[in-house]
Protein backbone atom coordinates (compact mmCIF):
# COMPACT_ATOMS: atom_id res chain seq x y z
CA UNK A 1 -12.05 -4.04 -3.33
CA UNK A 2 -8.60 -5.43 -2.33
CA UNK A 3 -5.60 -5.19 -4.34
CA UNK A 4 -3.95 -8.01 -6.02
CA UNK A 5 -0.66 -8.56 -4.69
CA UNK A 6 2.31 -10.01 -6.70
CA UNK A 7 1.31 -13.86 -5.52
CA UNK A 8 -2.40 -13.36 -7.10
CA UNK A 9 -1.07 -12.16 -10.42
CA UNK A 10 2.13 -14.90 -10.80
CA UNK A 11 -1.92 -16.99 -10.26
CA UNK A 12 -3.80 -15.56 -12.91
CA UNK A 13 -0.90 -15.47 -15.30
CA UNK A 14 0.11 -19.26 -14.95
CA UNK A 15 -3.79 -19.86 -15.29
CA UNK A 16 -3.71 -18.03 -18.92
CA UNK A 17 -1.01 -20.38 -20.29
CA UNK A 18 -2.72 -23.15 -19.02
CA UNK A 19 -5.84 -21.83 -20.94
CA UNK A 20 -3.88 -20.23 -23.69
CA UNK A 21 -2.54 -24.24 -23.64
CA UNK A 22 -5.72 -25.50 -24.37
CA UNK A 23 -7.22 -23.43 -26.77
CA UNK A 24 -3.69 -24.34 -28.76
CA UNK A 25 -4.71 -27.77 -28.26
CA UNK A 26 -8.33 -28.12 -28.61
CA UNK A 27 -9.25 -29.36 -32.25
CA UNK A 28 -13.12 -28.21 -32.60
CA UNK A 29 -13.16 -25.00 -33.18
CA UNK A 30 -15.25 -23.39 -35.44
CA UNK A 31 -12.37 -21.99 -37.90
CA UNK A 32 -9.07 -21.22 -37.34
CA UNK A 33 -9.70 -17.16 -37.13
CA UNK A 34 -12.17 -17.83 -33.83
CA UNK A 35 -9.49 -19.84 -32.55
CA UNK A 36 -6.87 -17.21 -33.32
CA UNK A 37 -9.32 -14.13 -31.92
CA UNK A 38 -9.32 -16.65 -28.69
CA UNK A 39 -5.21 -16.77 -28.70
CA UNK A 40 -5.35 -13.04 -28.94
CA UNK A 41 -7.31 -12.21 -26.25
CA UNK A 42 -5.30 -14.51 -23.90
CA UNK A 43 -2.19 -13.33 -24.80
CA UNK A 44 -3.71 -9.62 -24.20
CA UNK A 45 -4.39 -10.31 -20.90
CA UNK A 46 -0.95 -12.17 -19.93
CA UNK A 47 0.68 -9.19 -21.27
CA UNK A 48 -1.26 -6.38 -19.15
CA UNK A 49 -1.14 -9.15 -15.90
CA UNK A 50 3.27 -9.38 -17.12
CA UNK A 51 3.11 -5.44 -16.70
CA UNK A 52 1.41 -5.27 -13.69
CA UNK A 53 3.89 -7.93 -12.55
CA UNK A 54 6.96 -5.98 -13.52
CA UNK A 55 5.41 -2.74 -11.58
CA UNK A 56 4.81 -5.09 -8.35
CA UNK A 57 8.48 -6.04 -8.46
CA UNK A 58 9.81 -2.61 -8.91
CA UNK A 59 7.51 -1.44 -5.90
């Protein structure tokens, strides 16, 4: 499997805000903890791809 290099991850974490954007926006969901659960999990992610970031930077 090939690495992800420092362009690929700047990718995935501009794609989680613009999902973490519409999951802030969206209006059906089925209470407010789901949609919070969903928030969480986003922001999860953007902070482990934001580490792996920094490292690439460093290297």
């Amino acid at each position: 499997m090939e690495n992800l290099n420092l362009h690929d991850l700047e990718v995935i974490k501009e794609s989680l805000s613009y999902s973490r954007k519409r999951i802030e926006e969206y209006q059906e969901h089925p209470s407010y903890e789901f949609k919070q659960q969903q928030l969480e999990r986003i922001n999860n992610v953007a902070n482990k791809v934001s580490g792996l970031i920094q490292e690439q930077k460093k290297a």
